[in-house]
PDB file of N, CA and C in Angstrom:
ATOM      1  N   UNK A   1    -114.292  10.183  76.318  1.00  0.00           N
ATOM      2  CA  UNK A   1    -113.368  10.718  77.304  1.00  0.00           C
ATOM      3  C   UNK A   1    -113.908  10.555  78.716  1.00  0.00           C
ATOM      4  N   UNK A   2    -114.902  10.487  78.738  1.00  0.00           N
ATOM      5  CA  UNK A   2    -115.545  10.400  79.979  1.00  0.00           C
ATOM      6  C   UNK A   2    -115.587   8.777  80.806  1.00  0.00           C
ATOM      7  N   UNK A   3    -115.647   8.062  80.095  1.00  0.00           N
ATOM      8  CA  UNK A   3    -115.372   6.782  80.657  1.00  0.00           C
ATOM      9  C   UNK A   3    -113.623   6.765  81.163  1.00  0.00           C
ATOM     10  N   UNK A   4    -112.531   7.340  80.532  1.00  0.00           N
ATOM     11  CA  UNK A   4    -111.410   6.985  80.558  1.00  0.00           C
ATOM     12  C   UNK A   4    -111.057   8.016  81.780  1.00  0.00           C
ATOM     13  N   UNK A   5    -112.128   9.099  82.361  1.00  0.00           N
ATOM     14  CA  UNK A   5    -112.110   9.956  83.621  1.00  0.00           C
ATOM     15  C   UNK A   5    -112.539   9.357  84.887  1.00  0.00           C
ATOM     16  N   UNK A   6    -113.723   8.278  84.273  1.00  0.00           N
ATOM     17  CA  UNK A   6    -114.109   7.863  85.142  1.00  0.00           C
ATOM     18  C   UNK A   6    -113.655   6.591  85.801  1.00  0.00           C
ATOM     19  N   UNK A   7    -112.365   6.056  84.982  1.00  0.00           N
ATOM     20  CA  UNK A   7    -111.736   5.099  85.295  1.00  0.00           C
ATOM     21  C   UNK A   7    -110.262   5.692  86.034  1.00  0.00           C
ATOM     22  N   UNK A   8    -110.183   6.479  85.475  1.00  0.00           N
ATOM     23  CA  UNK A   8    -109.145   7.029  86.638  1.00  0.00           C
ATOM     24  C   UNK A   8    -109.246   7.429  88.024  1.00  0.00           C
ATOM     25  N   UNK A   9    -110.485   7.758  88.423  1.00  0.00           N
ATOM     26  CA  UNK A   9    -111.099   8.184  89.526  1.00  0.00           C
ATOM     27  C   UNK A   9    -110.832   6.898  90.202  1.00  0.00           C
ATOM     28  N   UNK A  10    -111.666   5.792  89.460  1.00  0.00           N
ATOM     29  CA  UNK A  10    -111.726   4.623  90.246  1.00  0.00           C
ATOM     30  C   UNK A  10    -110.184   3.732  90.503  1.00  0.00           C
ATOM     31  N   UNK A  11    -109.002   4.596  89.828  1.00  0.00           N
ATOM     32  CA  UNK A  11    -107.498   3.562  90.424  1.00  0.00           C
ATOM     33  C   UNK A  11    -107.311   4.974  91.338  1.00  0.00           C
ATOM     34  N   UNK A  12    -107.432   6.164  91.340  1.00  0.00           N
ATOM     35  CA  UNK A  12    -107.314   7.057  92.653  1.00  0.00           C
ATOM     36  C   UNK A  12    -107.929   6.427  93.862  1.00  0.00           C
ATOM     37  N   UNK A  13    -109.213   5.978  93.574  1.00  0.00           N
ATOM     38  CA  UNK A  13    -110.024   5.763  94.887  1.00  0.00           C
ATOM     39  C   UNK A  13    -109.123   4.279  95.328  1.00  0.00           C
ATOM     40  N   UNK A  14    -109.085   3.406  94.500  1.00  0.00           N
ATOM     41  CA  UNK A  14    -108.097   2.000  94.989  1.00  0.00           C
ATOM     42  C   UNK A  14    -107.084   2.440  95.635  1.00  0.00           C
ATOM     43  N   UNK A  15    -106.273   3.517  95.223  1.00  0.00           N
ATOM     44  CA  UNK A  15    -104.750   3.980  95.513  1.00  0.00           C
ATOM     45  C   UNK A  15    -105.205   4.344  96.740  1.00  0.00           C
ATOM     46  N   UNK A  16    -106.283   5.034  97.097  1.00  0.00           N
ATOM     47  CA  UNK A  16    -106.405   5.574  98.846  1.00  0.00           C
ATOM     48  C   UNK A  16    -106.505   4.139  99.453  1.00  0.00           C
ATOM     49  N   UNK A  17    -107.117   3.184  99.044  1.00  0.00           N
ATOM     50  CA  UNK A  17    -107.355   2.338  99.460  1.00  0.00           C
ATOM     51  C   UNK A  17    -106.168   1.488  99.815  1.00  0.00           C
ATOM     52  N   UNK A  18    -105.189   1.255  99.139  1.00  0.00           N
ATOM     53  CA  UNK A  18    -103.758   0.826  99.446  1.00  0.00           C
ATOM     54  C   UNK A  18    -102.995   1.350 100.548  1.00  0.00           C
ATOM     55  N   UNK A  19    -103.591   3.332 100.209  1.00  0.00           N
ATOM     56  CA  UNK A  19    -102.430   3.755 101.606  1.00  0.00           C
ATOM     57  C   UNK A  19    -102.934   3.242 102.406  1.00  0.00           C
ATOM     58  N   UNK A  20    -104.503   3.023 102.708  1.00  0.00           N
ATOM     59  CA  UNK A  20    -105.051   3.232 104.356  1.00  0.00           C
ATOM     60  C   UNK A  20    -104.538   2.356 104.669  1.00  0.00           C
ATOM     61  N   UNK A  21    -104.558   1.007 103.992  1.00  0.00           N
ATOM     62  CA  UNK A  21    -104.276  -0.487 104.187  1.00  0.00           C
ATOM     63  C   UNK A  21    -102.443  -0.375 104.474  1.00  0.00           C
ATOM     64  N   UNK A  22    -102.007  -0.013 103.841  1.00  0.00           N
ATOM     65  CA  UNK A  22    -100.203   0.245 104.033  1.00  0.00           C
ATOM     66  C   UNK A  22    -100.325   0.861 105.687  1.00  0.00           C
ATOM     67  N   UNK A  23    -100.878   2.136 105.420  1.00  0.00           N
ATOM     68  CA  UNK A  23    -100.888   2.429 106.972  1.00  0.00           C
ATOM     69  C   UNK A  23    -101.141   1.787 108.277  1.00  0.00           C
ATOM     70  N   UNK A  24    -102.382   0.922 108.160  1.00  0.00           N
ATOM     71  CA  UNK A  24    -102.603  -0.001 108.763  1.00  0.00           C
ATOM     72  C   UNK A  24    -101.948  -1.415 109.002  1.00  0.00           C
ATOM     73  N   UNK A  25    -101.046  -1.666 108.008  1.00  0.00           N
ATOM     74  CA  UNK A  25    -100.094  -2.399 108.358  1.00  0.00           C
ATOM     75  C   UNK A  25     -99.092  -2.346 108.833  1.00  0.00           C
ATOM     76  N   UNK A  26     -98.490  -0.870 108.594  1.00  0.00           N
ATOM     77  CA  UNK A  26     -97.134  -0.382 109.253  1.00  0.00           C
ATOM     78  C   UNK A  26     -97.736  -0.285 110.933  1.00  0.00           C
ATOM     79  N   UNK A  27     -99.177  -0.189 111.527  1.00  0.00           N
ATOM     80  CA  UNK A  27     -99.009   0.520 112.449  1.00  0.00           C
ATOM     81  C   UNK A  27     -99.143  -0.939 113.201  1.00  0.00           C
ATOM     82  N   UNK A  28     -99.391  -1.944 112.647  1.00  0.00           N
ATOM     83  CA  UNK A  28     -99.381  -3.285 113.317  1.00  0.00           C
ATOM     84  C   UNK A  28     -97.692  -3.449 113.514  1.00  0.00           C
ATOM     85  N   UNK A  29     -96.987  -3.290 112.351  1.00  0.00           N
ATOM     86  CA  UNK A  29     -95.883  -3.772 112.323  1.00  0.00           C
ATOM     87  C   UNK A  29     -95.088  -2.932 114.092  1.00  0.00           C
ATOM     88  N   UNK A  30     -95.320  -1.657 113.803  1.00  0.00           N
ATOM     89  CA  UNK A  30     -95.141  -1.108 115.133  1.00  0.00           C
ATOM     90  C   UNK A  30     -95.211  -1.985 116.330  1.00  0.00           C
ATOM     91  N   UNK A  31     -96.343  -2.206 116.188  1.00  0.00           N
ATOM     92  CA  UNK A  31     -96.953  -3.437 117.631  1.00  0.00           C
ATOM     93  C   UNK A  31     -95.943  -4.396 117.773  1.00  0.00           C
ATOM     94  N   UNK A  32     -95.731  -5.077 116.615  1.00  0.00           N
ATOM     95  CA  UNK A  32     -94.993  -6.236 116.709  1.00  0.00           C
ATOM     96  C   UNK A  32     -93.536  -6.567 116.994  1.00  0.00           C
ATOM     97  N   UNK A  33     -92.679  -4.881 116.771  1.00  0.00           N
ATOM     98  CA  UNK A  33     -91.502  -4.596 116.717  1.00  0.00           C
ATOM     99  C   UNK A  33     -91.247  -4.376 118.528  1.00  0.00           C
ATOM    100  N   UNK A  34     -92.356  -3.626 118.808  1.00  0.00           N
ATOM    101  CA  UNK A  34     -92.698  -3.106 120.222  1.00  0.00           C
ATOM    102  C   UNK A  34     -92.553  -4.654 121.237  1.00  0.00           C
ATOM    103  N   UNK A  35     -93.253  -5.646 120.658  1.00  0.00           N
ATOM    104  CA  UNK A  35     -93.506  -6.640 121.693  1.00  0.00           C
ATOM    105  C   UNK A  35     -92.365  -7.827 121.094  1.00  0.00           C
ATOM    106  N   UNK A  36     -91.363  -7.410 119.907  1.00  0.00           N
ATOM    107  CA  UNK A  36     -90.334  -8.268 120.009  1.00  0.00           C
ATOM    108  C   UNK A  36     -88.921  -7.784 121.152  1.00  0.00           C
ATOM    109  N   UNK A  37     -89.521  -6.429 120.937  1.00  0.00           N
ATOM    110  CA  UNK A  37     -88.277  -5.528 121.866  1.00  0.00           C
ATOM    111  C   UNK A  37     -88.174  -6.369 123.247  1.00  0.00           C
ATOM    112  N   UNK A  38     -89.740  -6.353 124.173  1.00  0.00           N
ATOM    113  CA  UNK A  38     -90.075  -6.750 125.464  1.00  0.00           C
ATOM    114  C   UNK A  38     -89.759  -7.792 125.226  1.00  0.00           C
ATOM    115  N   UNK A  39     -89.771  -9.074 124.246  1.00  0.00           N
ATOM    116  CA  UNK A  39     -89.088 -10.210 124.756  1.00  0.00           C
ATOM    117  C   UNK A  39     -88.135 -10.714 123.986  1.00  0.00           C
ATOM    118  N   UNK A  40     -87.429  -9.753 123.526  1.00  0.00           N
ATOM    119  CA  UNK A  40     -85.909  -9.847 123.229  1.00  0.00           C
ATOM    120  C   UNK A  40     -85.858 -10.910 121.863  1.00  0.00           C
ATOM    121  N   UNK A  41     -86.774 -10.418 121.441  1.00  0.00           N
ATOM    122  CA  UNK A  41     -86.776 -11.672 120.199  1.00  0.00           C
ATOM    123  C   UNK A  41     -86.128 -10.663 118.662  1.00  0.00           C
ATOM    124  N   UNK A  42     -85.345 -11.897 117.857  1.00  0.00           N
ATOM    125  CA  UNK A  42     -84.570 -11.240 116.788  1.00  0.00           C
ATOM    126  C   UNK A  42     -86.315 -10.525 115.796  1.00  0.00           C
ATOM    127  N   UNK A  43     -85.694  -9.263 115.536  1.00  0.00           N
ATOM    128  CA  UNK A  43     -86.562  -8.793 114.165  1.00  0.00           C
ATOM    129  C   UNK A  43     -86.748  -9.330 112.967  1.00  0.00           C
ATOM    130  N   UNK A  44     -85.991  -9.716 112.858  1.00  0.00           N
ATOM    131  CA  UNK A  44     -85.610 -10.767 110.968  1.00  0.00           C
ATOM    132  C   UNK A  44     -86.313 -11.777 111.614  1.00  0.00           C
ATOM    133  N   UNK A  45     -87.231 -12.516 110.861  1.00  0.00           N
ATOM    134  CA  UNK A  45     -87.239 -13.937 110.843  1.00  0.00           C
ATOM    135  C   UNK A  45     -87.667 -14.896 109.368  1.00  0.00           C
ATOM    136  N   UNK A  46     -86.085 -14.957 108.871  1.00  0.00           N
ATOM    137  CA  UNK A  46     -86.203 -15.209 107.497  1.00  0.00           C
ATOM    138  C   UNK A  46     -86.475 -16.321 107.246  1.00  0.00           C
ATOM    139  N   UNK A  47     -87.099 -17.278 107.854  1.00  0.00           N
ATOM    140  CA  UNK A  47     -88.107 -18.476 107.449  1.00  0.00           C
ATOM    141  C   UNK A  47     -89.461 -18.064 107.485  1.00  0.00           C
ATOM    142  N   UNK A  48     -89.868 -16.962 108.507  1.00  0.00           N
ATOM    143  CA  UNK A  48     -91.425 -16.451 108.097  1.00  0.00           C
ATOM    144  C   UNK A  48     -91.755 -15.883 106.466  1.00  0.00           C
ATOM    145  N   UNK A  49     -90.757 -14.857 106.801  1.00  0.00           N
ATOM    146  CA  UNK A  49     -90.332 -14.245 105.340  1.00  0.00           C
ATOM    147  C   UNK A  49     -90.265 -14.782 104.318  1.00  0.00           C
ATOM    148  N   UNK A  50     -89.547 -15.929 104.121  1.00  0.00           N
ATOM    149  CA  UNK A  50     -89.922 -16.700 102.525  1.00  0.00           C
ATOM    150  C   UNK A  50     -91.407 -17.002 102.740  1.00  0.00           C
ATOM    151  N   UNK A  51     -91.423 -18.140 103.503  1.00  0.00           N
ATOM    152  CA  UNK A  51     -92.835 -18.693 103.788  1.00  0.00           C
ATOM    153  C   UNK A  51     -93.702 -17.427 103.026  1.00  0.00           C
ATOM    154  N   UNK A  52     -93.995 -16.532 104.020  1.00  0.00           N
ATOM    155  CA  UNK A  52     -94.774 -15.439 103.438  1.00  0.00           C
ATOM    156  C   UNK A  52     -95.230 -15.133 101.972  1.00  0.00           C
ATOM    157  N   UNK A  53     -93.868 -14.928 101.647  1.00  0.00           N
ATOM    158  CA  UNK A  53     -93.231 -14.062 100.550  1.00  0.00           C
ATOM    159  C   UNK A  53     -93.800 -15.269  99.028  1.00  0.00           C
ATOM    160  N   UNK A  54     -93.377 -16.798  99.440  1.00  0.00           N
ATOM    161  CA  UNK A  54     -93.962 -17.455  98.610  1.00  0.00           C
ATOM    162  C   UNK A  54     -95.668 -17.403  98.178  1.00  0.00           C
ATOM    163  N   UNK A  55     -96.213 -17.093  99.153  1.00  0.00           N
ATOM    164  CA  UNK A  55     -97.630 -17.306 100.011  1.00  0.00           C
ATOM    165  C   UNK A  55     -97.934 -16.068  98.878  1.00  0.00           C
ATOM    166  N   UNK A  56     -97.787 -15.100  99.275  1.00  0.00           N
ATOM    167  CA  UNK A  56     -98.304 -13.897  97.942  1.00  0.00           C
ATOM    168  C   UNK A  56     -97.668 -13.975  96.900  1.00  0.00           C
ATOM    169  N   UNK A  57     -96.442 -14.631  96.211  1.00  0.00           N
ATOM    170  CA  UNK A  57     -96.353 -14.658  94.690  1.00  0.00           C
ATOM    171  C   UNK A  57     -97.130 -15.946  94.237  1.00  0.00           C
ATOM    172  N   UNK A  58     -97.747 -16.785  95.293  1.00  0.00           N
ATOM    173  CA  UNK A  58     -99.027 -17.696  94.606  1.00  0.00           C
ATOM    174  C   UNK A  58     -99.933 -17.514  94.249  1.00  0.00           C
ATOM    175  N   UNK A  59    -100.448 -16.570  95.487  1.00  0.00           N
ATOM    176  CA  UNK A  59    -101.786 -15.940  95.097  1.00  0.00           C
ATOM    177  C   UNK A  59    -101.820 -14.541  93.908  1.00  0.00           C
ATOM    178  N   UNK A  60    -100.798 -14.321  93.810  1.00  0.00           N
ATOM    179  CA  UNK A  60    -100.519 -13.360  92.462  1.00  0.00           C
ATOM    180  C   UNK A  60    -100.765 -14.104  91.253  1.00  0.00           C
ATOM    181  N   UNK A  61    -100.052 -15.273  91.456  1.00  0.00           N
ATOM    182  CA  UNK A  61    -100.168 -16.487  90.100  1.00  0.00           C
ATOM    183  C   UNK A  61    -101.358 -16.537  89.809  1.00  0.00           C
ATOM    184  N   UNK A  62    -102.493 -16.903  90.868  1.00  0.00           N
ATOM    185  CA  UNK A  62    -104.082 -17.356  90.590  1.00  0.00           C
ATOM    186  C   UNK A  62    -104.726 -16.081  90.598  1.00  0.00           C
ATOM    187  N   UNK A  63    -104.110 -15.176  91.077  1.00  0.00           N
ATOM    188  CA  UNK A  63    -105.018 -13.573  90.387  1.00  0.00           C
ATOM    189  C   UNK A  63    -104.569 -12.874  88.899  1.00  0.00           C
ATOM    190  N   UNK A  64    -103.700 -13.811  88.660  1.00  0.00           N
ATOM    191  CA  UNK A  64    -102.776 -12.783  87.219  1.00  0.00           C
ATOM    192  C   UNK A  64    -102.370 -12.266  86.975  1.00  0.00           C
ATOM    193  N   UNK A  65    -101.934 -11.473  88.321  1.00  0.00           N
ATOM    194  CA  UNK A  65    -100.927 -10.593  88.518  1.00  0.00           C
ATOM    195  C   UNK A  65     -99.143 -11.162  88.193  1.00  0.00           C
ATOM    196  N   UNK A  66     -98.890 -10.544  87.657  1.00  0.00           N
ATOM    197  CA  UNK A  66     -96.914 -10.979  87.757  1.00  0.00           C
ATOM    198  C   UNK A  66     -96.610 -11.205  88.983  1.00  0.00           C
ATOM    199  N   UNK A  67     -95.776 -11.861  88.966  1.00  0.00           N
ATOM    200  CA  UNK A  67     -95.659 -12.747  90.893  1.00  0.00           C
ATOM    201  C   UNK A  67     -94.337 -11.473  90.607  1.00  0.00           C
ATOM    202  N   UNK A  68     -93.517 -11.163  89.506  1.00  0.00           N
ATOM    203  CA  UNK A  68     -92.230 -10.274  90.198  1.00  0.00           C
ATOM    204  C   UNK A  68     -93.098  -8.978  90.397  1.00  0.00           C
ATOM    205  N   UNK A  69     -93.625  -8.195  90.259  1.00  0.00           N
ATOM    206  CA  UNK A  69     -94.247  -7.425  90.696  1.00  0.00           C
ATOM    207  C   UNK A  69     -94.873  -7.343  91.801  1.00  0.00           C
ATOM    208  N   UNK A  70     -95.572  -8.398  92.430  1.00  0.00           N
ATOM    209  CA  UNK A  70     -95.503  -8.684  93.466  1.00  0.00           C
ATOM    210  C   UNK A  70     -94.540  -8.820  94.682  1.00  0.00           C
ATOM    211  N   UNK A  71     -93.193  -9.542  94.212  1.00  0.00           N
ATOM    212  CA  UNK A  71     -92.205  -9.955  95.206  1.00  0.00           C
ATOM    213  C   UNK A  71     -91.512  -8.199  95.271  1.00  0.00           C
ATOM    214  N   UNK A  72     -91.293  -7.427  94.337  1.00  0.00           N
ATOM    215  CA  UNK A  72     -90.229  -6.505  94.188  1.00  0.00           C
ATOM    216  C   UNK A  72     -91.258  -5.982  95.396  1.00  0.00           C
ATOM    217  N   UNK A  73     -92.770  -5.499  95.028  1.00  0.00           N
ATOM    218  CA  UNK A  73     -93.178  -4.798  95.920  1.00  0.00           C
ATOM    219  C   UNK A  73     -93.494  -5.263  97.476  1.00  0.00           C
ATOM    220  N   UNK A  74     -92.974  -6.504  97.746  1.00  0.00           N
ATOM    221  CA  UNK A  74     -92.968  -7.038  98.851  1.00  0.00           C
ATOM    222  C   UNK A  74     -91.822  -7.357  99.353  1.00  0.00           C
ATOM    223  N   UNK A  75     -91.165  -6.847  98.863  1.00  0.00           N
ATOM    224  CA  UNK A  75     -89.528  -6.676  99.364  1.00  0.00           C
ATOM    225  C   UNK A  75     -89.158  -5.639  99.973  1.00  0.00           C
ATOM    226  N   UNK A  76     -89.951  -4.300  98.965  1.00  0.00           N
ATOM    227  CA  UNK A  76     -90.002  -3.072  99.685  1.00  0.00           C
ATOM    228  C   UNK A  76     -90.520  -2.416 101.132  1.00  0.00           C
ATOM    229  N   UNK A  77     -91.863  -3.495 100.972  1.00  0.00           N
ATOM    230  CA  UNK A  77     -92.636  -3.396 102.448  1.00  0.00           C
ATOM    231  C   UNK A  77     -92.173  -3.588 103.375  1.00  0.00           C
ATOM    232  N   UNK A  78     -91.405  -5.259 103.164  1.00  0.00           N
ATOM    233  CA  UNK A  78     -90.679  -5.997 104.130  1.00  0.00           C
ATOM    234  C   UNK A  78     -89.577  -5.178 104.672  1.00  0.00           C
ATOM    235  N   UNK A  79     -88.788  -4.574 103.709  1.00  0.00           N
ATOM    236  CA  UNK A  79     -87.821  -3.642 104.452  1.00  0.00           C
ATOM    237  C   UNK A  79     -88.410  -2.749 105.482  1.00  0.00           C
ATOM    238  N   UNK A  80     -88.961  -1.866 104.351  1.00  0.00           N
ATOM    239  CA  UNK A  80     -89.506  -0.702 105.521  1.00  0.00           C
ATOM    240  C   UNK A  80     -89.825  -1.851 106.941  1.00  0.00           C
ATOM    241  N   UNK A  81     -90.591  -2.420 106.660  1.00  0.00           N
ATOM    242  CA  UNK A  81     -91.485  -2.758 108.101  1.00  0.00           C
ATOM    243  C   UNK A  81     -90.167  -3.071 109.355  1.00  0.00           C
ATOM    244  N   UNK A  82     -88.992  -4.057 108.422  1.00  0.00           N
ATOM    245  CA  UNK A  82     -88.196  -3.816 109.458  1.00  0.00           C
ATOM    246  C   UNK A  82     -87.568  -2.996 110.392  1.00  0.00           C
ATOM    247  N   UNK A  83     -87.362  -1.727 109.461  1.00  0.00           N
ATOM    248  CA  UNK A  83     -86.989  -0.554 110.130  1.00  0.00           C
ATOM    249  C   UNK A  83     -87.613   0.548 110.868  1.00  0.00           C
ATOM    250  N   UNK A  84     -89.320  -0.146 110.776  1.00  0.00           N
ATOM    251  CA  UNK A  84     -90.108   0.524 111.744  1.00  0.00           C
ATOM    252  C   UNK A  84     -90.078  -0.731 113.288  1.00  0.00           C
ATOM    253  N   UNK A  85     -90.009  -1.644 112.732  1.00  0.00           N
ATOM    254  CA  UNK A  85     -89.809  -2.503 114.276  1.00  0.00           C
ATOM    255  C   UNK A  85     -89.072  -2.574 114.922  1.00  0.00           C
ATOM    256  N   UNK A  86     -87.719  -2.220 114.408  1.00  0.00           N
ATOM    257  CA  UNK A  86     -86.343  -1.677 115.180  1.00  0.00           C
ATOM    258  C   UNK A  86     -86.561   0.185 115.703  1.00  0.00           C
ATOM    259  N   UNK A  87     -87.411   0.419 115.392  1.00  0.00           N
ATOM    260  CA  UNK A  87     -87.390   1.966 115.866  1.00  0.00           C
ATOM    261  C   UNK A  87     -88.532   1.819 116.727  1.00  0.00           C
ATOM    262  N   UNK A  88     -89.655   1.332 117.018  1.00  0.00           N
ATOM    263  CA  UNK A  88     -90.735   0.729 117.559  1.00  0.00           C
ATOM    264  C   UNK A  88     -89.936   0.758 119.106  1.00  0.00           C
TER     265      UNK A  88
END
């Protein structure tokens, strides 16, 4: 039992590790929403976005991760982030 405690500890400690990193990305995304405002540039830019979006269900492929697990949860981000750069 003690190994299967001590492995839970260690996806808690990853999971902090995700928010800080989530946090830290939303607060860039801020930046970026901020300095599309000042030069009037569209928020969407859905050729970055695939590009991107392909870019991590590859590297999901060569880590072994499910690339849809990947995309669903990078769909989610992508939203949010938009709607922090329009409020930005």
């Amino acid at each position: 039992m003690l190994k299967l405690q001590t492995l839970r500890k260690n996806i808690d400690s990853i999971d902090e590790h995700i928010i800080l990193l989530l946090k830290e990305r939303m607060d860039v995304v801020r930046r970026i929403g901020k300095l599309k405002k000042e030069q009037g540039l569209p928020f969407r830019d859905d050729k970055r976005w695939k590009e991107s979006l392909e870019k991590k269900i590859s590297k999901a492929k060569e880590s072994g991760i499910d690339p849809a697990l990947i995309k669903k949860i990078y769909e989610s981000v992508h939203r949010h982030a938009l709607g922090i750069e329009q409020d930005a």
